[in-house]
Every structure is written in structure tokens, then in C-alpha cells.
PDB file of N, CA and C in Angstrom:
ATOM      1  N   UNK A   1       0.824  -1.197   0.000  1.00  0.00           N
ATOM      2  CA  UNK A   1       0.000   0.000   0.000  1.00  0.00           C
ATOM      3  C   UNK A   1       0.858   1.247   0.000  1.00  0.00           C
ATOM      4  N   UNK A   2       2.145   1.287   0.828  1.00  0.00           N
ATOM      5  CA  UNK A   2       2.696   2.614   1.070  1.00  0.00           C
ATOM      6  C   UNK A   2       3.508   3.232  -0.448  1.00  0.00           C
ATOM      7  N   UNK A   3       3.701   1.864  -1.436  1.00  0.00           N
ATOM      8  CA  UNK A   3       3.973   2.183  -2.644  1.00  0.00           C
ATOM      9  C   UNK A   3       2.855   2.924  -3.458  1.00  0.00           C
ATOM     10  N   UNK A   4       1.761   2.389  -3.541  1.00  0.00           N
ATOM     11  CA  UNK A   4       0.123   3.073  -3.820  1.00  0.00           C
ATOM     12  C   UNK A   4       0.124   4.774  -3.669  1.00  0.00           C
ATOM     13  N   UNK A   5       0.803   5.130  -2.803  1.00  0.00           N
ATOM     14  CA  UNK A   5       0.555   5.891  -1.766  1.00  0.00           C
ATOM     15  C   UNK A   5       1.597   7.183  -2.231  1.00  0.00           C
ATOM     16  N   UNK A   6       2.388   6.667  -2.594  1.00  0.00           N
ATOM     17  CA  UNK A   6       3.362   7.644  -3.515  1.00  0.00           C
ATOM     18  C   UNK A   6       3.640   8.220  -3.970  1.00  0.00           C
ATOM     19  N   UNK A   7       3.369   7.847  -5.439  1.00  0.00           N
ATOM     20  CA  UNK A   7       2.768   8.224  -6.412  1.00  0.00           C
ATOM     21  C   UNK A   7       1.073   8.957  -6.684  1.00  0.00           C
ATOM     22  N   UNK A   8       0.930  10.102  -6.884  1.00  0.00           N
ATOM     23  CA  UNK A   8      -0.478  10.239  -7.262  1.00  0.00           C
ATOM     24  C   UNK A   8      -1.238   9.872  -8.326  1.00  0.00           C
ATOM     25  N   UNK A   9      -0.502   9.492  -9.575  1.00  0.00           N
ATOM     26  CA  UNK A   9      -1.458   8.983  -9.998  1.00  0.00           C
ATOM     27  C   UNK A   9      -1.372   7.207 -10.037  1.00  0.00           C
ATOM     28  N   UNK A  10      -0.538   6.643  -9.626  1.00  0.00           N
ATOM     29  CA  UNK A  10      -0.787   5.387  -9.506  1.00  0.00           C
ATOM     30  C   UNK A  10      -1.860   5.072  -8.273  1.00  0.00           C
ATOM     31  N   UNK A  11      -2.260   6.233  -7.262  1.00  0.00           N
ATOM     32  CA  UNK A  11      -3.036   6.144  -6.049  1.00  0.00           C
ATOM     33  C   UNK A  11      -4.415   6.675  -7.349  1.00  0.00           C
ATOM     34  N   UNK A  12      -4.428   7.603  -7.744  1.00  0.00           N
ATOM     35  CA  UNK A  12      -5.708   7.906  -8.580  1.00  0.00           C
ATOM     36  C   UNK A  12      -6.254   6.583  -9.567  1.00  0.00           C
ATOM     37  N   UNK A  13      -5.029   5.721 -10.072  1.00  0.00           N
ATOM     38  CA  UNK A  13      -5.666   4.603 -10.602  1.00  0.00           C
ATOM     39  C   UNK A  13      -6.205   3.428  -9.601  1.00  0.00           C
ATOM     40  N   UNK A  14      -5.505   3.004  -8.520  1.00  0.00           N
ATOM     41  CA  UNK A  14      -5.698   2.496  -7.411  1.00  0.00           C
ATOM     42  C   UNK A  14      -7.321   2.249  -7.121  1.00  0.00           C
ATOM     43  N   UNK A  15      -7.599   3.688  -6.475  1.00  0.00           N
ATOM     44  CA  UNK A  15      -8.921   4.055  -6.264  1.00  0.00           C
ATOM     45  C   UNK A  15      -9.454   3.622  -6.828  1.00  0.00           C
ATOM     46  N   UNK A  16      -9.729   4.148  -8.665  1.00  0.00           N
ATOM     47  CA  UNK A  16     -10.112   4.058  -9.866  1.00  0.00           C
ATOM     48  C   UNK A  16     -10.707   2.340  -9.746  1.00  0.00           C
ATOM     49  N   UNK A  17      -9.962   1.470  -9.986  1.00  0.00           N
ATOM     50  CA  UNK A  17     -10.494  -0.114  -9.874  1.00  0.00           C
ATOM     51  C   UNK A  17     -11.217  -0.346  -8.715  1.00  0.00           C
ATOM     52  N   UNK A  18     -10.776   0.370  -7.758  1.00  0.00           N
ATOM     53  CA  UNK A  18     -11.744   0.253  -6.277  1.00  0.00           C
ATOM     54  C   UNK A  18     -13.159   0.147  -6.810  1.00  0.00           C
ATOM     55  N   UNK A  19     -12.990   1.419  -7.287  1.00  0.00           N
ATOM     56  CA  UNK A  19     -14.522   2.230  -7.478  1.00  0.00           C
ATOM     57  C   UNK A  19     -14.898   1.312  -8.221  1.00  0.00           C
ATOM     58  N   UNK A  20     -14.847   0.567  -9.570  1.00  0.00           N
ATOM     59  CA  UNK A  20     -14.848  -0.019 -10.503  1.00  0.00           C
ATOM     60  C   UNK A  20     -15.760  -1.275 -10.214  1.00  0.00           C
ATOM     61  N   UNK A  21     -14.594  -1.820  -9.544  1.00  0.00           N
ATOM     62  CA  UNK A  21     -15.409  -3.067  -8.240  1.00  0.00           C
ATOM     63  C   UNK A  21     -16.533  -3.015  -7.392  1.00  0.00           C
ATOM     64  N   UNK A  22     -17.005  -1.675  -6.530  1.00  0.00           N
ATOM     65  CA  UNK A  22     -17.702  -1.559  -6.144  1.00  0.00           C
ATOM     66  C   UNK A  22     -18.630  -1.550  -6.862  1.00  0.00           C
ATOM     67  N   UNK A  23     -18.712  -0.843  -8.254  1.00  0.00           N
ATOM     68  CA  UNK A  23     -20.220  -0.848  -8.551  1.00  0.00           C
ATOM     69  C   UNK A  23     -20.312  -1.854  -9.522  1.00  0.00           C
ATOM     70  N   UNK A  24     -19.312  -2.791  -9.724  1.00  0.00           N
ATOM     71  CA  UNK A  24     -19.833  -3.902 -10.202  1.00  0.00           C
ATOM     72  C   UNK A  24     -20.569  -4.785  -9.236  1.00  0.00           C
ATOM     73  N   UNK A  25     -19.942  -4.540  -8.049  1.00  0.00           N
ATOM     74  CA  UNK A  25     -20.637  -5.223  -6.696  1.00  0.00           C
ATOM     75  C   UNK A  25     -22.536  -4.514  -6.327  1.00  0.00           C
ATOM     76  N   UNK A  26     -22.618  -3.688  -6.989  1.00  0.00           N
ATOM     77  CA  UNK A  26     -23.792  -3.358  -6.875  1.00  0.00           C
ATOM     78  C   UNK A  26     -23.930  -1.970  -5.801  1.00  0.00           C
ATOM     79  N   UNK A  27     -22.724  -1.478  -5.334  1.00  0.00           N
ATOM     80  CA  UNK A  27     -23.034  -0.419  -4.627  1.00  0.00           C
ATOM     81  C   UNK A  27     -23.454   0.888  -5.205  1.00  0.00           C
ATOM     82  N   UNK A  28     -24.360   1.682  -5.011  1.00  0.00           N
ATOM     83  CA  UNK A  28     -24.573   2.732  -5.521  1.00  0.00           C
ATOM     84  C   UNK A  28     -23.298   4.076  -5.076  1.00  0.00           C
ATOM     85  N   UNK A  29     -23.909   5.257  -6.154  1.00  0.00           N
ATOM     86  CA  UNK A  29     -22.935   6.503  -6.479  1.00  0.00           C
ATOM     87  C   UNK A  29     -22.754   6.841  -4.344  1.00  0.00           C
ATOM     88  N   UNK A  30     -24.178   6.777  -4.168  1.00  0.00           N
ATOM     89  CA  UNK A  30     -23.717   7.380  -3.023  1.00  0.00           C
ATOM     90  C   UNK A  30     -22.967   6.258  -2.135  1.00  0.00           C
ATOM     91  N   UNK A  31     -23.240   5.832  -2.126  1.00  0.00           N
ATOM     92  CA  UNK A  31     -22.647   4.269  -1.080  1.00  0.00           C
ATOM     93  C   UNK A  31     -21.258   5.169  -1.217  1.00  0.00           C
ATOM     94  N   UNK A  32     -20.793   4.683  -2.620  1.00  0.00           N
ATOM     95  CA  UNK A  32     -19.196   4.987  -2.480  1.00  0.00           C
ATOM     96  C   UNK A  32     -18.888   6.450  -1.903  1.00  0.00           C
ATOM     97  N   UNK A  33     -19.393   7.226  -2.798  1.00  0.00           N
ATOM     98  CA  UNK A  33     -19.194   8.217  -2.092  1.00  0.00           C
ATOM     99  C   UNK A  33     -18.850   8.784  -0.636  1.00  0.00           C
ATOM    100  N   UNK A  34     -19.826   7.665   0.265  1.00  0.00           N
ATOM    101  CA  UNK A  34     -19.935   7.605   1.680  1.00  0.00           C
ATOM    102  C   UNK A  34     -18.895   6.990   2.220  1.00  0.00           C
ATOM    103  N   UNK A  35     -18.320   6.013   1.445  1.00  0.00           N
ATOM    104  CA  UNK A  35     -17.496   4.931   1.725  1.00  0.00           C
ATOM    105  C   UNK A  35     -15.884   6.200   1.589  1.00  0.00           C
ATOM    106  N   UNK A  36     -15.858   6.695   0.683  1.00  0.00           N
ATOM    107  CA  UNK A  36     -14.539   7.634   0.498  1.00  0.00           C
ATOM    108  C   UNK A  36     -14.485   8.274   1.398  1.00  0.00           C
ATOM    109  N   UNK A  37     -15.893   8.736   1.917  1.00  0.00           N
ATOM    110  CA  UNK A  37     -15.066   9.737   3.338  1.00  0.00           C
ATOM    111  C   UNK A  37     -15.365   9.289   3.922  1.00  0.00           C
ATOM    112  N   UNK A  38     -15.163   8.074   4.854  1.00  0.00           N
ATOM    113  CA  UNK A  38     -14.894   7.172   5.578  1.00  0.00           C
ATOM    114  C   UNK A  38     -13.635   7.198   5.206  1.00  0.00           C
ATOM    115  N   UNK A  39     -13.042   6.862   4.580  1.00  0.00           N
ATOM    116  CA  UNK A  39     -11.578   6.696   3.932  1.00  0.00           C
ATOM    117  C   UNK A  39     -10.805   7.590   4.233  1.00  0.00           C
ATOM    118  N   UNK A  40     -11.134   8.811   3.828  1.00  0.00           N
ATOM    119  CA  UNK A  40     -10.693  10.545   4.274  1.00  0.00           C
ATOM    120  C   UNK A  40     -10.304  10.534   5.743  1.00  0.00           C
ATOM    121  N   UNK A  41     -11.471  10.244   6.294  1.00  0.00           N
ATOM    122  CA  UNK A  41     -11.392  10.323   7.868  1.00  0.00           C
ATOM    123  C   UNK A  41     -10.211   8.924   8.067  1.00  0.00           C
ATOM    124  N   UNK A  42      -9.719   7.972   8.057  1.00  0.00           N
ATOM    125  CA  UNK A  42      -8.885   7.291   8.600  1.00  0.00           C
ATOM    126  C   UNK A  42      -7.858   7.377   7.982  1.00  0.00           C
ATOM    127  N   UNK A  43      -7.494   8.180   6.478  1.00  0.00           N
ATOM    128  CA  UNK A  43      -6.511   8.483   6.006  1.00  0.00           C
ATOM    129  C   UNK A  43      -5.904   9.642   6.672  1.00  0.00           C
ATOM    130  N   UNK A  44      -6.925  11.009   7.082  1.00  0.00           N
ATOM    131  CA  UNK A  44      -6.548  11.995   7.811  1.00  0.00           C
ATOM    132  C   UNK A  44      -5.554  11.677   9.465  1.00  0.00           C
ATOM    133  N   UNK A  45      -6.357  10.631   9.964  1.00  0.00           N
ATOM    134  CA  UNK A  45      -5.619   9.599  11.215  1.00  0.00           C
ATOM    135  C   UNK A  45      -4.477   8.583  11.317  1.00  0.00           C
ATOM    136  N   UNK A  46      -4.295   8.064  10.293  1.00  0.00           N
ATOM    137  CA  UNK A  46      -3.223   6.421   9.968  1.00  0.00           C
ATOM    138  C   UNK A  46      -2.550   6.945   9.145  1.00  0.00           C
ATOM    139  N   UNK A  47      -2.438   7.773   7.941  1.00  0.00           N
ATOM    140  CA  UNK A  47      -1.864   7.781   7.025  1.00  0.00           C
ATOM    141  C   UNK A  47      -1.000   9.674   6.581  1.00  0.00           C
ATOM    142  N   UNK A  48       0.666   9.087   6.651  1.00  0.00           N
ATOM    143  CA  UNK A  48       1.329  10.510   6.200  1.00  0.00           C
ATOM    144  C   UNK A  48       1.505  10.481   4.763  1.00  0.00           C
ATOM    145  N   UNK A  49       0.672  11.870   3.958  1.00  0.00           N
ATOM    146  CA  UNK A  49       1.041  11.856   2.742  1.00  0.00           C
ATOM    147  C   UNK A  49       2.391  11.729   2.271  1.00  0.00           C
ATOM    148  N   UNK A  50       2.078  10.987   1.068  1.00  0.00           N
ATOM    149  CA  UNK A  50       3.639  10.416   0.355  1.00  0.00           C
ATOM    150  C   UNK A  50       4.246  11.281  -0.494  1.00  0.00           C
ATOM    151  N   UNK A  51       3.518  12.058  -1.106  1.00  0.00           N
ATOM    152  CA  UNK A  51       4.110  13.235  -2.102  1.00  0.00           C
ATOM    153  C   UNK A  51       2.964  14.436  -1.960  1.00  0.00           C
ATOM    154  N   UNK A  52       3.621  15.264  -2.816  1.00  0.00           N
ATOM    155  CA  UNK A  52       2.731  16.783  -2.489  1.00  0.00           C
ATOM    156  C   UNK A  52       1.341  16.983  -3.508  1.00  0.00           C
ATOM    157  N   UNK A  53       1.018  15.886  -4.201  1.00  0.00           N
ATOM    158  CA  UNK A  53      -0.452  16.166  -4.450  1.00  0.00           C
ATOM    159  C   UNK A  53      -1.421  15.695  -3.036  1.00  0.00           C
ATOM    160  N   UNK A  54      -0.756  14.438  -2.648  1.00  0.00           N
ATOM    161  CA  UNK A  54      -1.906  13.953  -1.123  1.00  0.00           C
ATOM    162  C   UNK A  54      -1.815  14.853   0.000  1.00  0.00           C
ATOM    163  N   UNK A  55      -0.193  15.364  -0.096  1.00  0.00           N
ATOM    164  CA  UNK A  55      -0.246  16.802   1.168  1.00  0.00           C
ATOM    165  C   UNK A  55      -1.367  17.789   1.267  1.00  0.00           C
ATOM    166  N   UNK A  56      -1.446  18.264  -0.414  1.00  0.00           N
ATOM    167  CA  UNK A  56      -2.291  18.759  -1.141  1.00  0.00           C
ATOM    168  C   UNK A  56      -3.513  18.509  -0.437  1.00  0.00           C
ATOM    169  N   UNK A  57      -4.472  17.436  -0.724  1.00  0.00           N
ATOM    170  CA  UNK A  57      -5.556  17.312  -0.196  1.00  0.00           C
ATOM    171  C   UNK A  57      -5.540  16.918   0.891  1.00  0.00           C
ATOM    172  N   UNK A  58      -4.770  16.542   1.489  1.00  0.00           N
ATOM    173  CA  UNK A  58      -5.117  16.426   2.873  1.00  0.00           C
ATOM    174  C   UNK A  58      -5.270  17.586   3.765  1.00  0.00           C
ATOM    175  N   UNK A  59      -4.691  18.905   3.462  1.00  0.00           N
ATOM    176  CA  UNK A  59      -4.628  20.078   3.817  1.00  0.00           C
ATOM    177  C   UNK A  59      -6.014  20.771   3.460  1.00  0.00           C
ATOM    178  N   UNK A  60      -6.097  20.312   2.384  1.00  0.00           N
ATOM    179  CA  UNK A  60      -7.850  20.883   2.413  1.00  0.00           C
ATOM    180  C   UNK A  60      -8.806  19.984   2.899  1.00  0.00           C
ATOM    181  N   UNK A  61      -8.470  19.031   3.236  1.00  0.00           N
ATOM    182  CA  UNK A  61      -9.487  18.024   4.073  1.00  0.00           C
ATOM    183  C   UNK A  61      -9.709  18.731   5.830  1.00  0.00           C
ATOM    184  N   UNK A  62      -8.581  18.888   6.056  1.00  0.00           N
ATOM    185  CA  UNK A  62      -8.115  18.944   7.080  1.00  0.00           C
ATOM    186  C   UNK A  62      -9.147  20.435   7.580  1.00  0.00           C
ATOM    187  N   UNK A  63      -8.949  21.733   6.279  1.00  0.00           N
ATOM    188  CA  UNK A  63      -9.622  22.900   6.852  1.00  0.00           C
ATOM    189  C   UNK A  63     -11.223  22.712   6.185  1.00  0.00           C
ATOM    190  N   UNK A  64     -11.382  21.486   5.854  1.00  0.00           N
ATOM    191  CA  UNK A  64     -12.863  21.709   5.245  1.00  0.00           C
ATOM    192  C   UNK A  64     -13.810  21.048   6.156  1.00  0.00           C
ATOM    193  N   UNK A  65     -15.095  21.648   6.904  1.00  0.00           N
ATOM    194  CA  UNK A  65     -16.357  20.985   7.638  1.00  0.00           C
ATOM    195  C   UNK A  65     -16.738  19.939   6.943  1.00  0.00           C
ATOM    196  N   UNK A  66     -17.455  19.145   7.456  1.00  0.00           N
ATOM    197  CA  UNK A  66     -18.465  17.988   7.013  1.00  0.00           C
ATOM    198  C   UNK A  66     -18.789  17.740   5.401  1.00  0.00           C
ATOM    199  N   UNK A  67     -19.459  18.823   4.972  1.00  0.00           N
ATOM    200  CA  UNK A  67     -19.887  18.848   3.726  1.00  0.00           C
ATOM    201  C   UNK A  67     -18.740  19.429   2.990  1.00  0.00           C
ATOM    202  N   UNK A  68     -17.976  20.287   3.584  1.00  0.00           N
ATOM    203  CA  UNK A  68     -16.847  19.960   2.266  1.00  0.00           C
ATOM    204  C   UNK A  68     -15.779  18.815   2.079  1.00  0.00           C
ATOM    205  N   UNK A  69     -15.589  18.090   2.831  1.00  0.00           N
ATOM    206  CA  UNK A  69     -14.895  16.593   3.257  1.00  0.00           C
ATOM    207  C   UNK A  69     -15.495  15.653   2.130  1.00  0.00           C
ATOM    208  N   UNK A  70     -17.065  15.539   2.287  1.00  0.00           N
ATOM    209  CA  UNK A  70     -17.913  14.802   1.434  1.00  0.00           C
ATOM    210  C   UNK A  70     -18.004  14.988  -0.267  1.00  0.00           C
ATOM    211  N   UNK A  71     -17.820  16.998  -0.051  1.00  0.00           N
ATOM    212  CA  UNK A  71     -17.447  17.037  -1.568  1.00  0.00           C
ATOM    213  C   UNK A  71     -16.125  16.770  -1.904  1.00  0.00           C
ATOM    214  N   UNK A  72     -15.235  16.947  -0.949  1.00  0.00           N
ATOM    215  CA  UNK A  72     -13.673  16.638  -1.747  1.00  0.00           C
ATOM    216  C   UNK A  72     -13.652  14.574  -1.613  1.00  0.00           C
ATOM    217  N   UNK A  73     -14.695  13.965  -0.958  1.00  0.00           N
ATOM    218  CA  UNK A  73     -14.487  12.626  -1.561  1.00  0.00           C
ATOM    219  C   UNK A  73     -15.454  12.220  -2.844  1.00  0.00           C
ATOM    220  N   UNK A  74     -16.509  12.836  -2.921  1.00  0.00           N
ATOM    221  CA  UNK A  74     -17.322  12.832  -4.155  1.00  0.00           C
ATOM    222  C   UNK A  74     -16.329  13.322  -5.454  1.00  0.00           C
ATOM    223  N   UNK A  75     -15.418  13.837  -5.484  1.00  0.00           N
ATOM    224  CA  UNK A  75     -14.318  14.509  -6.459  1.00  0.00           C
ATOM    225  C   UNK A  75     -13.818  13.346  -6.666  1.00  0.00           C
ATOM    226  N   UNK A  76     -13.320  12.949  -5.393  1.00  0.00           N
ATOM    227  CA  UNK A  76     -12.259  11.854  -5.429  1.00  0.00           C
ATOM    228  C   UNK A  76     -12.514  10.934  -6.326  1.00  0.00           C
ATOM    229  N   UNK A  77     -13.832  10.353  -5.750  1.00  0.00           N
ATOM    230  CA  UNK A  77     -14.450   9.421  -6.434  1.00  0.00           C
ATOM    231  C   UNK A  77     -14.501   9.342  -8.250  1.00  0.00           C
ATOM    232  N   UNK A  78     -14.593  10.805  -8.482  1.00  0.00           N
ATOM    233  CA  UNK A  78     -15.490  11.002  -9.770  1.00  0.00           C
ATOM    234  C   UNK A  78     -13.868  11.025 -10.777  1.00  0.00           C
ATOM    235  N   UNK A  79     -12.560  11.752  -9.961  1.00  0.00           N
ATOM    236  CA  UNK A  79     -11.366  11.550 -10.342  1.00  0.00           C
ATOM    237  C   UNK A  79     -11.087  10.428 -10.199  1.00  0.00           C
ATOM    238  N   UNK A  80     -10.942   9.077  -9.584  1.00  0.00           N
ATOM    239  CA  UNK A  80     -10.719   7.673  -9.582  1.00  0.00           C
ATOM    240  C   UNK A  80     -11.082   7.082 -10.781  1.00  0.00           C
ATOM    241  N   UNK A  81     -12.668   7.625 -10.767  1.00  0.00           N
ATOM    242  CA  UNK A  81     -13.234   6.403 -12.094  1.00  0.00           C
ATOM    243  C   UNK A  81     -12.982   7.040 -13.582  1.00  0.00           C
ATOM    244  N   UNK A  82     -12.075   8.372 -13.615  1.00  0.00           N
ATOM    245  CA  UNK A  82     -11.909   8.845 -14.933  1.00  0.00           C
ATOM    246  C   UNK A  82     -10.248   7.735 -15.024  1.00  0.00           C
ATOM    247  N   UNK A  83      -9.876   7.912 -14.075  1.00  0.00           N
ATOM    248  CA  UNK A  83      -8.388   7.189 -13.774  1.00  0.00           C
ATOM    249  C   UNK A  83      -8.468   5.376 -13.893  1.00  0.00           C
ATOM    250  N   UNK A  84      -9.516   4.599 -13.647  1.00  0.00           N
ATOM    251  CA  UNK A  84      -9.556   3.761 -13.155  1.00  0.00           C
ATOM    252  C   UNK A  84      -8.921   2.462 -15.269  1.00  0.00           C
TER     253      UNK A  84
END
């Protein structure tokens, strides 16, 4: 994972198949969506960005409330599956 993690866009493709999987699994837009910031939140806790695009967002995670957290993982999301 900490290789994943590195690189940004090998982490943007990463995601990308995540997402991929999930909704072959049948989860809906929002599910994932919900599921990413879940992700946000334990990435913000467990995880030191690896290069300066994740510094990047983690810094705006970090100063954004509730609903902007949700929109910067709805991004995420929508950047993953262009990547995937």
C-alpha cells in the first residue's frame, strides 16, 4: 500500500479499480461516495502523505467541515473512475 501511496497517480488509478469493483458489486454513487469519506477520515488519522499532491488534499481536508470533506471525496471518487 505505502507504494500506492506515492505516487499520485498510480493512487488515482488504485482508487479508480476500487470504485470499478464496487459498482460492479452493486453499490450505488452514493454508497461509495460515503465509503470515500470514511476513507478521508482514517486516512486523515493512519496515514502521512507520500508526495505533495496527497499533502495537497489532505490540507484541504483537514480545513474543510463535514460537507466539504464529502465534496472533496465525491471529487475523489469522480477523479478515480476517470483514472480507473
Amino acid at each position: 500500500m505505502s507504494t500506492v501511496l506515492k505516487n499520485f497517480d498510480t493512487w488515482k488509478k488504485f482508487l479508480g479499480e476500487r470504485v470499478k469493483h464496487a459498482e460492479k458489486a452493486g453499490f450505488s454513487e452514493d454508497a461509495i461516495a460515503n465509503l470515500a469519506y470514511e476513507i478521508g477520515g482514517f486516512l486523515e488519522d493512519k496515514v502521512d502523505p507520500q508526495n505533495d499532491s496527497n499533502r495537497a488534499l489532505k490540507e484541504l481536508w483537514d480545513v474543510g467541515d463535514e460537507s466539504e470533506r464529502k465534496a472533496i471525496a465525491r471529487l475523489m471518487v469522480k477523479l478515480a473512475k476517470k483514472n480507473a
